[in-house]
C-alpha atoms as a PDB file:
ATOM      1  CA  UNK A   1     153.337  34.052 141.890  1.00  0.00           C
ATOM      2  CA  UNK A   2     152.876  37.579 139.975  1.00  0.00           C
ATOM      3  CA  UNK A   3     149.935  38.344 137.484  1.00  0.00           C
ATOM      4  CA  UNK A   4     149.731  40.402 134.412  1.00  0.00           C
ATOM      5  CA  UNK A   5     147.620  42.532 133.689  1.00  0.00           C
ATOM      6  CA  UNK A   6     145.711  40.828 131.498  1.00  0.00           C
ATOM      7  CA  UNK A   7     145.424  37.765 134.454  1.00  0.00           C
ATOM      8  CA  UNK A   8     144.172  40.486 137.271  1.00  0.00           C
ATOM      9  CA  UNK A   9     141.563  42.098 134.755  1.00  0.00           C
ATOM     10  CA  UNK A  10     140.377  38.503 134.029  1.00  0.00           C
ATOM     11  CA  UNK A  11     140.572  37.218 137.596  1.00  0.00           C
ATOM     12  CA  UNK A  12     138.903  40.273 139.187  1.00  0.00           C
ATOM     13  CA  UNK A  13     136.447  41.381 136.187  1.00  0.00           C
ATOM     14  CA  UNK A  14     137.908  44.865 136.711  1.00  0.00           C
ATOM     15  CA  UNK A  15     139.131  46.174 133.084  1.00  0.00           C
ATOM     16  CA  UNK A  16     140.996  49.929 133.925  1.00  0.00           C
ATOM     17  CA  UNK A  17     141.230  50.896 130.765  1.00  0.00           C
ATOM     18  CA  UNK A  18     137.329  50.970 130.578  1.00  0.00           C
ATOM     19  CA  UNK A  19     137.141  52.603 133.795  1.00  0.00           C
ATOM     20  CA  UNK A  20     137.240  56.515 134.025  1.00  0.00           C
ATOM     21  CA  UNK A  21     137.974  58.511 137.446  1.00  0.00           C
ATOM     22  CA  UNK A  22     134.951  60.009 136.888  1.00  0.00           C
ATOM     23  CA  UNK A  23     133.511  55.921 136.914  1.00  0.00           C
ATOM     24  CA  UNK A  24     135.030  55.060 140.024  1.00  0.00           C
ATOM     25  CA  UNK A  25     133.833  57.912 142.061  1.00  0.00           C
ATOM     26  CA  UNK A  26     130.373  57.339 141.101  1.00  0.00           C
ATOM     27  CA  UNK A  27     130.641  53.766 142.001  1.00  0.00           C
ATOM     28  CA  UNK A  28     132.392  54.211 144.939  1.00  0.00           C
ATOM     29  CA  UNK A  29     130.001  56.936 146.121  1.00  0.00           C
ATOM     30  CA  UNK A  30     127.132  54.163 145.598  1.00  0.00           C
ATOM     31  CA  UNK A  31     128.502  51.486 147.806  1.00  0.00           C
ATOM     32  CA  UNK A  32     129.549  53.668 150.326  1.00  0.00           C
ATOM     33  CA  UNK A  33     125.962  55.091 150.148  1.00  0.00           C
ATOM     34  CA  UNK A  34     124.140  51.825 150.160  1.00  0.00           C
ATOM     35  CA  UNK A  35     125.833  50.810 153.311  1.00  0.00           C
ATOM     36  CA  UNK A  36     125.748  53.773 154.908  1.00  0.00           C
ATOM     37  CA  UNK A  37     123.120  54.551 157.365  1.00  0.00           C
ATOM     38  CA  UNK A  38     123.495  58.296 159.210  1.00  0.00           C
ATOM     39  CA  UNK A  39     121.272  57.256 162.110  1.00  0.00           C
ATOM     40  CA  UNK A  40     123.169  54.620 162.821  1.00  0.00           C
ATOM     41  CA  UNK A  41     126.609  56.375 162.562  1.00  0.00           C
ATOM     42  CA  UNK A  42     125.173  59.158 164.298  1.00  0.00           C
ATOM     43  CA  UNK A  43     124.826  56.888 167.379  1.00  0.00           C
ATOM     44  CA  UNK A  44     128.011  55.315 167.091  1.00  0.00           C
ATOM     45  CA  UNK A  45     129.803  58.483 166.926  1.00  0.00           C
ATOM     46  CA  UNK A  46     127.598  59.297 170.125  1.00  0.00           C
ATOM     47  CA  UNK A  47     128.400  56.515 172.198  1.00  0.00           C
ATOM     48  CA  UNK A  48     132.282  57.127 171.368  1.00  0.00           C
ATOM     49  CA  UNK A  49     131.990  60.603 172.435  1.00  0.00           C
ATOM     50  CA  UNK A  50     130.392  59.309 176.018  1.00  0.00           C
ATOM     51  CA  UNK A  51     132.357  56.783 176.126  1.00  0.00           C
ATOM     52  CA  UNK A  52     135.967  59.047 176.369  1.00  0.00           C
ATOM     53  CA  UNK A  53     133.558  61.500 178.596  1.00  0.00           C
ATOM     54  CA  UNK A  54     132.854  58.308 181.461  1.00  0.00           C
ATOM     55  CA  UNK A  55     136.144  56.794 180.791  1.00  0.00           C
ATOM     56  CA  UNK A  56     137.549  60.093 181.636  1.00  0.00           C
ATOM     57  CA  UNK A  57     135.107  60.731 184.853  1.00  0.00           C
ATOM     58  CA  UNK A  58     136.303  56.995 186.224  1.00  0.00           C
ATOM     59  CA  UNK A  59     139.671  57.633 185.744  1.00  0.00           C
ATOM     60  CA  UNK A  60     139.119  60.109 187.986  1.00  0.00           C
ATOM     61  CA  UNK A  61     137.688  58.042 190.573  1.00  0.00           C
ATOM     62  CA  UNK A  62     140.496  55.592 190.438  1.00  0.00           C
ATOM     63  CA  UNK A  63     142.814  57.858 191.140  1.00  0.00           C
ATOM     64  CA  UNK A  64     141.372  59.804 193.868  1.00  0.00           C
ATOM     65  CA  UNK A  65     139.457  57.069 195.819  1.00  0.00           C
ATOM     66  CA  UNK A  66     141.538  54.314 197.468  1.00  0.00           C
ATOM     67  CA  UNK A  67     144.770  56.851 197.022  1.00  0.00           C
ATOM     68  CA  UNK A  68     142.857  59.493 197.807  1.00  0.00           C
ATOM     69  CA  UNK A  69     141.346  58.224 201.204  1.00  0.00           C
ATOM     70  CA  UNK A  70     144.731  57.242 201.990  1.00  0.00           C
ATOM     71  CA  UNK A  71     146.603  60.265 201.112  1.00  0.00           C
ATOM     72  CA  UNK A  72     143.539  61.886 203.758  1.00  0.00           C
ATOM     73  CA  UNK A  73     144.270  59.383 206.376  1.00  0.00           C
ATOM     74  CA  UNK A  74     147.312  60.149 206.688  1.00  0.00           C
ATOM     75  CA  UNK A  75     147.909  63.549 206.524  1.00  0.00           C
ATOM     76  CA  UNK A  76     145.454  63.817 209.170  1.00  0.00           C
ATOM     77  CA  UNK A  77     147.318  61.696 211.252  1.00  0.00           C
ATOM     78  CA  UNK A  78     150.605  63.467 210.409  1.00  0.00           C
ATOM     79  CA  UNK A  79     148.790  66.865 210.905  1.00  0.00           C
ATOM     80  CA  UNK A  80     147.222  66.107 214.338  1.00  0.00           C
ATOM     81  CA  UNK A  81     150.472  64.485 215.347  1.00  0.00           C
ATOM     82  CA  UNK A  82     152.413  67.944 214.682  1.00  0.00           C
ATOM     83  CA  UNK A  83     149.822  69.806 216.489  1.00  0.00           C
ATOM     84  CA  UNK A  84     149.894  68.030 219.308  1.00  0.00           C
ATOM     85  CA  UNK A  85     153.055  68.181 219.894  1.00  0.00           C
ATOM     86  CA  UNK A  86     153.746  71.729 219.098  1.00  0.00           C
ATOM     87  CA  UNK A  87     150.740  72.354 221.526  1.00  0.00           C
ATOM     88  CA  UNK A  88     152.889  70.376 224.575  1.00  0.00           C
ATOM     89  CA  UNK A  89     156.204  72.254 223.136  1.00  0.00           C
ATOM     90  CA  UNK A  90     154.427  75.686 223.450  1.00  0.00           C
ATOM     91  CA  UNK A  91     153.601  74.319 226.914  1.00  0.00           C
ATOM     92  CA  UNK A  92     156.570  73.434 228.594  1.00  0.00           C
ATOM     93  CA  UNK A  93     159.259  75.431 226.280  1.00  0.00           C
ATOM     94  CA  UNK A  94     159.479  79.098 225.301  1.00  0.00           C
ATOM     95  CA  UNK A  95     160.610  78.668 221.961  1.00  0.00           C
ATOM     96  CA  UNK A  96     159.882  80.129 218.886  1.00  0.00           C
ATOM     97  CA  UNK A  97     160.266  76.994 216.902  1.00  0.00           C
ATOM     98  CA  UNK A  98     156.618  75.498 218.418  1.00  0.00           C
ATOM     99  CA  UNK A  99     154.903  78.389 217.205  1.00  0.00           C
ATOM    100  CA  UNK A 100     156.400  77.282 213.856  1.00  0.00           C
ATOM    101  CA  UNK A 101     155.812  74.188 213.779  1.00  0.00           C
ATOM    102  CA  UNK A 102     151.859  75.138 215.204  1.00  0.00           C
ATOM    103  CA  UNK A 103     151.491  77.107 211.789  1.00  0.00           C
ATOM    104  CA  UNK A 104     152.758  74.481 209.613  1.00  0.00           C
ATOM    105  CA  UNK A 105     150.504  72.091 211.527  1.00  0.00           C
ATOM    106  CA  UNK A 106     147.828  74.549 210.847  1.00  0.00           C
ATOM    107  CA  UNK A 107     148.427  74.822 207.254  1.00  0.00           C
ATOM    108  CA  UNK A 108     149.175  71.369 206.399  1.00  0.00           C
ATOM    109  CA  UNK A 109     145.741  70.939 208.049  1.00  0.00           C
ATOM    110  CA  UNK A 110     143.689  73.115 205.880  1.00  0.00           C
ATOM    111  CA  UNK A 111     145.231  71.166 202.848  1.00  0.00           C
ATOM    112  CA  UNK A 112     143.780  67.945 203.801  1.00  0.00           C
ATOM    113  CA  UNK A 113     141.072  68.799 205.153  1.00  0.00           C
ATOM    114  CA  UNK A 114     140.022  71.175 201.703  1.00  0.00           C
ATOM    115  CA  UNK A 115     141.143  68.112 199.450  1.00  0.00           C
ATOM    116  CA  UNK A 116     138.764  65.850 201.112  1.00  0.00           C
ATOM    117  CA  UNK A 117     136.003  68.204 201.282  1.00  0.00           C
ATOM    118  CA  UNK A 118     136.398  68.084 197.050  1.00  0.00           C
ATOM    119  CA  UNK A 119     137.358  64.696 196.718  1.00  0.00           C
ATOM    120  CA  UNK A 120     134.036  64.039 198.531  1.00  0.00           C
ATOM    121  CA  UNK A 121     132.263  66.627 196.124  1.00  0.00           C
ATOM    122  CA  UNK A 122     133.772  64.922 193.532  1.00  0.00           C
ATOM    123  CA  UNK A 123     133.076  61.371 194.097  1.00  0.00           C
ATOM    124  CA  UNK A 124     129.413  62.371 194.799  1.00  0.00           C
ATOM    125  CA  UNK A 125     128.958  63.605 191.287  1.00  0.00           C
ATOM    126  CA  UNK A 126     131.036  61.002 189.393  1.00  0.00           C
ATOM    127  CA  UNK A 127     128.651  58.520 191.357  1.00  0.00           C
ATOM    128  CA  UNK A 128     125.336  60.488 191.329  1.00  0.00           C
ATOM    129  CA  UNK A 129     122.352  58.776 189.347  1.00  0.00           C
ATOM    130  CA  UNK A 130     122.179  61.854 186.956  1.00  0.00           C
ATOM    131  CA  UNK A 131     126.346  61.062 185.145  1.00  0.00           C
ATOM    132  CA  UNK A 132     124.991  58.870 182.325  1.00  0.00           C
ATOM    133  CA  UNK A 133     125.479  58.145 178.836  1.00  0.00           C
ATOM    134  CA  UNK A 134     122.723  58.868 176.463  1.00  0.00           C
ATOM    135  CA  UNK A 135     122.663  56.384 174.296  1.00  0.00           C
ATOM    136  CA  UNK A 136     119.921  57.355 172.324  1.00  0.00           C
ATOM    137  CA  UNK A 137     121.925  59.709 170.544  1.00  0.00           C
ATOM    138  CA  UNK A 138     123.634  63.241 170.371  1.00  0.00           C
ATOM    139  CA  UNK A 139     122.706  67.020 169.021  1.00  0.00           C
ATOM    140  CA  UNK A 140     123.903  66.451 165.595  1.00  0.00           C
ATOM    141  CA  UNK A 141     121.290  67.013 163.112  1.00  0.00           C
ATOM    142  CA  UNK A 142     121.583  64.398 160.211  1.00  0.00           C
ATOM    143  CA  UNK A 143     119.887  65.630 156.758  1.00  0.00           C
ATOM    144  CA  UNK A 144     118.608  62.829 154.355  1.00  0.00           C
ATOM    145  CA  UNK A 145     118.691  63.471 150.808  1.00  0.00           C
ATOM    146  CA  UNK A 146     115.793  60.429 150.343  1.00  0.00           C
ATOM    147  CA  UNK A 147     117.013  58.656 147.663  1.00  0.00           C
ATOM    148  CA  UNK A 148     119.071  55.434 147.347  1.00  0.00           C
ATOM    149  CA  UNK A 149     120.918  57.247 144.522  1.00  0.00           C
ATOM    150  CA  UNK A 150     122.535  60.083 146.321  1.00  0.00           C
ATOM    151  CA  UNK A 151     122.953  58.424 149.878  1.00  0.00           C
ATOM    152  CA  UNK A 152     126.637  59.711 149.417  1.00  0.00           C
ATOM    153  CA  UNK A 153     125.361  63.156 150.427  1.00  0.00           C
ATOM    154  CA  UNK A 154     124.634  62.231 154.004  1.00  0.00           C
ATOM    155  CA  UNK A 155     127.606  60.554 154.756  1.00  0.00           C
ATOM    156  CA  UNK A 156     129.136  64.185 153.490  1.00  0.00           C
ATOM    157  CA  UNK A 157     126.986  66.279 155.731  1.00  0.00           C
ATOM    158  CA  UNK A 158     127.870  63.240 158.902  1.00  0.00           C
ATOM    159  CA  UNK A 159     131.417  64.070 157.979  1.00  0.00           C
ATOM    160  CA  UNK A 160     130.874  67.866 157.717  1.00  0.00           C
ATOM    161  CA  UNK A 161     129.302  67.984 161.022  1.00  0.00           C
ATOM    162  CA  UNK A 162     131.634  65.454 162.860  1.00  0.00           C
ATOM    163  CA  UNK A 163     134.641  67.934 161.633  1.00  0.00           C
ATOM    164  CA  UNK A 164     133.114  70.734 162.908  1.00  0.00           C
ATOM    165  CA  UNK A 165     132.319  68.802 166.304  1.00  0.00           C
ATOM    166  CA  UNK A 166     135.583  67.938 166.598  1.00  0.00           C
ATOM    167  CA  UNK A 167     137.084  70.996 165.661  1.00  0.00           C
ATOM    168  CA  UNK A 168     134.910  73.308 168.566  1.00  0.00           C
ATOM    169  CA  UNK A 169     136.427  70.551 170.995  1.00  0.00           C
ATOM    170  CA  UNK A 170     139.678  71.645 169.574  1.00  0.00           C
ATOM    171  CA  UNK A 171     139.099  75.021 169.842  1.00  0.00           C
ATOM    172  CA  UNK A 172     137.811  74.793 173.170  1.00  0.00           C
ATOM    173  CA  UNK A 173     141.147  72.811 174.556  1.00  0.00           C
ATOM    174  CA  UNK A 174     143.410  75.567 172.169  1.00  0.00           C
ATOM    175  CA  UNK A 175     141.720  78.708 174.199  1.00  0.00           C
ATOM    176  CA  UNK A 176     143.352  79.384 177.269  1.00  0.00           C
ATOM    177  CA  UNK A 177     141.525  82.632 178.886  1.00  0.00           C
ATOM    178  CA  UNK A 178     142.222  81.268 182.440  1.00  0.00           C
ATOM    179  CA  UNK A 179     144.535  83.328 184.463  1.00  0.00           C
ATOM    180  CA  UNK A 180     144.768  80.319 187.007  1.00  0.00           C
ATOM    181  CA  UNK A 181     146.097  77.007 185.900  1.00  0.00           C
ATOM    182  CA  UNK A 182     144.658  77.435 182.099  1.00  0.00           C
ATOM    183  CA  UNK A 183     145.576  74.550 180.773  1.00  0.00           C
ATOM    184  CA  UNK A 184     143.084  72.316 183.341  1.00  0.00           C
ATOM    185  CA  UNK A 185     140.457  74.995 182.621  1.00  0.00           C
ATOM    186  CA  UNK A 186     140.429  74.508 178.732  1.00  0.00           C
ATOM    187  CA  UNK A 187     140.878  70.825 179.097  1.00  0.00           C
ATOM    188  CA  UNK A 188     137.331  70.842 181.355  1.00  0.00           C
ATOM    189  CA  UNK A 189     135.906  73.033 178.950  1.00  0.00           C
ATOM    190  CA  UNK A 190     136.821  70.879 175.801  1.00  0.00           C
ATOM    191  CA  UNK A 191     135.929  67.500 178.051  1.00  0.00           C
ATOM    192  CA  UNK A 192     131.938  69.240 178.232  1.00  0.00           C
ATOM    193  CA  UNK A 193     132.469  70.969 174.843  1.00  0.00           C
ATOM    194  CA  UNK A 194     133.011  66.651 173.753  1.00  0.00           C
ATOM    195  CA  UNK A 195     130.051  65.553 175.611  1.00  0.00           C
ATOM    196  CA  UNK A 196     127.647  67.761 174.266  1.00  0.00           C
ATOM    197  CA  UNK A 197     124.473  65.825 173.973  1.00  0.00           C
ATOM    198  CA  UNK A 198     125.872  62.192 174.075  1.00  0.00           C
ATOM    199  CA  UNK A 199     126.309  61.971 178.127  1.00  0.00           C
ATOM    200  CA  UNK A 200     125.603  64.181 180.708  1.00  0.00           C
ATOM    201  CA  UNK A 201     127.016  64.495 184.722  1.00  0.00           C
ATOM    202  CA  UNK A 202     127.201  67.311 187.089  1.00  0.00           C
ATOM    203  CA  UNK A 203     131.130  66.178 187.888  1.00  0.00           C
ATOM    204  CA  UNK A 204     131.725  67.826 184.572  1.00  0.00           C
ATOM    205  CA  UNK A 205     130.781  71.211 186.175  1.00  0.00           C
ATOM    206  CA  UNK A 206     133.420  70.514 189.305  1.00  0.00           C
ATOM    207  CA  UNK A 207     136.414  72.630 188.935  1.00  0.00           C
ATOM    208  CA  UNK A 208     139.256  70.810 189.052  1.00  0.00           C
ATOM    209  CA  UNK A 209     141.863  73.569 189.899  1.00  0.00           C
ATOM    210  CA  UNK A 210     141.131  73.898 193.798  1.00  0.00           C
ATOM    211  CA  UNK A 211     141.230  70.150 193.839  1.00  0.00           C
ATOM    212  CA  UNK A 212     144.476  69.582 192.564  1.00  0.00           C
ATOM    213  CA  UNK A 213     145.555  72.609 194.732  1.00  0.00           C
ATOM    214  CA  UNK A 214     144.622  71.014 198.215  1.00  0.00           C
ATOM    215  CA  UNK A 215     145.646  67.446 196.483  1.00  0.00           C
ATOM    216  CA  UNK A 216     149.381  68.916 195.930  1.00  0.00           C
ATOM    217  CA  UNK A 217     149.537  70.895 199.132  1.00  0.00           C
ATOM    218  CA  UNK A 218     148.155  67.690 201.195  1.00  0.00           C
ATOM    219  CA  UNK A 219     150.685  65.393 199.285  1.00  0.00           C
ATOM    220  CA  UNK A 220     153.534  67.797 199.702  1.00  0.00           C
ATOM    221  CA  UNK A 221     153.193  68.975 203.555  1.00  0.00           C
ATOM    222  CA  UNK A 222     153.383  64.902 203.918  1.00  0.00           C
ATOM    223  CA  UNK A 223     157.563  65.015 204.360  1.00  0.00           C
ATOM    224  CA  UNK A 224     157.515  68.298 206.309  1.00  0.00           C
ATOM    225  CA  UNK A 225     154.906  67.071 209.006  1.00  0.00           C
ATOM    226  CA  UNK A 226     156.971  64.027 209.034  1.00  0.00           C
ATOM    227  CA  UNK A 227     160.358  65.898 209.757  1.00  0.00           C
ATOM    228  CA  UNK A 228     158.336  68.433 211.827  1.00  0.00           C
ATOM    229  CA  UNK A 229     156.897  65.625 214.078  1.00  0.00           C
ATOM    230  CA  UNK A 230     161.120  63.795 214.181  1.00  0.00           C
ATOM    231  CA  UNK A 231     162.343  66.646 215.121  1.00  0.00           C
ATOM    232  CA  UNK A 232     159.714  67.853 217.663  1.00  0.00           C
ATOM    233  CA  UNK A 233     159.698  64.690 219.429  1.00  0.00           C
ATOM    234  CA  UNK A 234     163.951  64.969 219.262  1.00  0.00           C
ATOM    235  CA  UNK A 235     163.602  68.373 221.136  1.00  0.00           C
ATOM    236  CA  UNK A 236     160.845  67.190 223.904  1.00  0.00           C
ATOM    237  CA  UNK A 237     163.120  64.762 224.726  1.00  0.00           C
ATOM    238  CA  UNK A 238     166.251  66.677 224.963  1.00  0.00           C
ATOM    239  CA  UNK A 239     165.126  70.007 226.025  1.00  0.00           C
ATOM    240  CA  UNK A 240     164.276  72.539 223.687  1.00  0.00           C
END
């Protein structure tokens, strides 16, 4: 069913030609202003920001908990199991492959034992009493004009200073001044440049570099102690 134009001004009680630009602003800007409230927004906007910021921080604790423990558990076992046997090989045989196999033991060691010394540092803070959300609001300053009329005005400044918010986050994540892995640097720096005043947690002041460089060596020395331990056990048994 279509409608002229005469049928949607009637229907509606909206009559364009009667209706400037400069009209509809002004109308527009007093609705939006009546319903607006900035303390209001200001605390949505806050609870938002802390809610990417703890969603972030548990993330974080999925993933290096439960796989975490069990990349750990293993390794160790893997590690200890290619020690031990390149001990016994260095033992019986004179062979330059134990002494090897004893240094890859070694290093695979330090790996897992340095990724659960900051997994453990990490899951402390993500877990400590003090990583919160502050729900009673952020930094941002919200100026009221006072009057009903020009309400309009502080939903400009909200949006002024959520731009500018939003853009330091941005410029924090855009500036990579690291020499070592920059990109994880900026990204911690924009994740605490985000969280501002709205939630607050020491893990946000963990590095994450070392971690994931123990977390990659642990998960990669996982197939070499495996083929280190094979073929150890391959050359107690035959000799070598």
């Amino acid at each position: 069913m279509k409608f002229s134009d005469e049928q949607f001004n009637r229907e509606t009680h909206i009559h364009f030609d009667d209706f400037s630009e400069e009209d509809f602003g002004r109308k527009f800007a007093e609705t939006a202003g009546k319903s607006f409230d900035p303390l209001a927004a200001e605390k949505k906007v806050t609870e938002a920001k802390a809610s990417v910021v703890d969603t972030t921080g548990q993330f974080l604790k999925l993933i290096i908990n439960t796989p975490g423990a069990l990349l750990i558990k293993l390794g160790f076992l893997a590690t200890v199991s290619v020690l031990s046997l390149s001990a016994l090989g260095i033992w019986r045989f004179d062979s330059a492959w134990w002494k090897i196999s004893l240094a890859l033991g070694i290093l695979a060691l330090v790996f897992v034992l340095g990724f659960a010394w900051r997994r453990k540092d990490l899951l402390r803070r993500i877990s400590a009493e003090n990583a919160k959300i502050i729900a009673a609001g952020g930094t941002q300053v919200i100026i009221s004009s006072g009057s009903k009329d020009d309400t309009s005005a502080d939903f400009k400044i909200f949006a002024q200073q959520q731009g500018e918010s939003i853009a330091s986050v941005r410029a924090e994540f855009n500036t990579r001044s690291a020499k070592f892995m920059p990109r994880v640097e900026a990204s911690q720096r924009a994740l605490r440049e985000l969280a501002g005043g709205a939630y607050q947690g020491s893990w946000l002041e963990h590095d994450l570099r070392p971690t994931l460089v123990f977390f990659i060596g642990a998960f990669l020395s996982m197939p070499v102690m495996i083929f280190v331990t094979l073929l150890s056990i391959f050359l107690l048994i035959f000799g070598g």
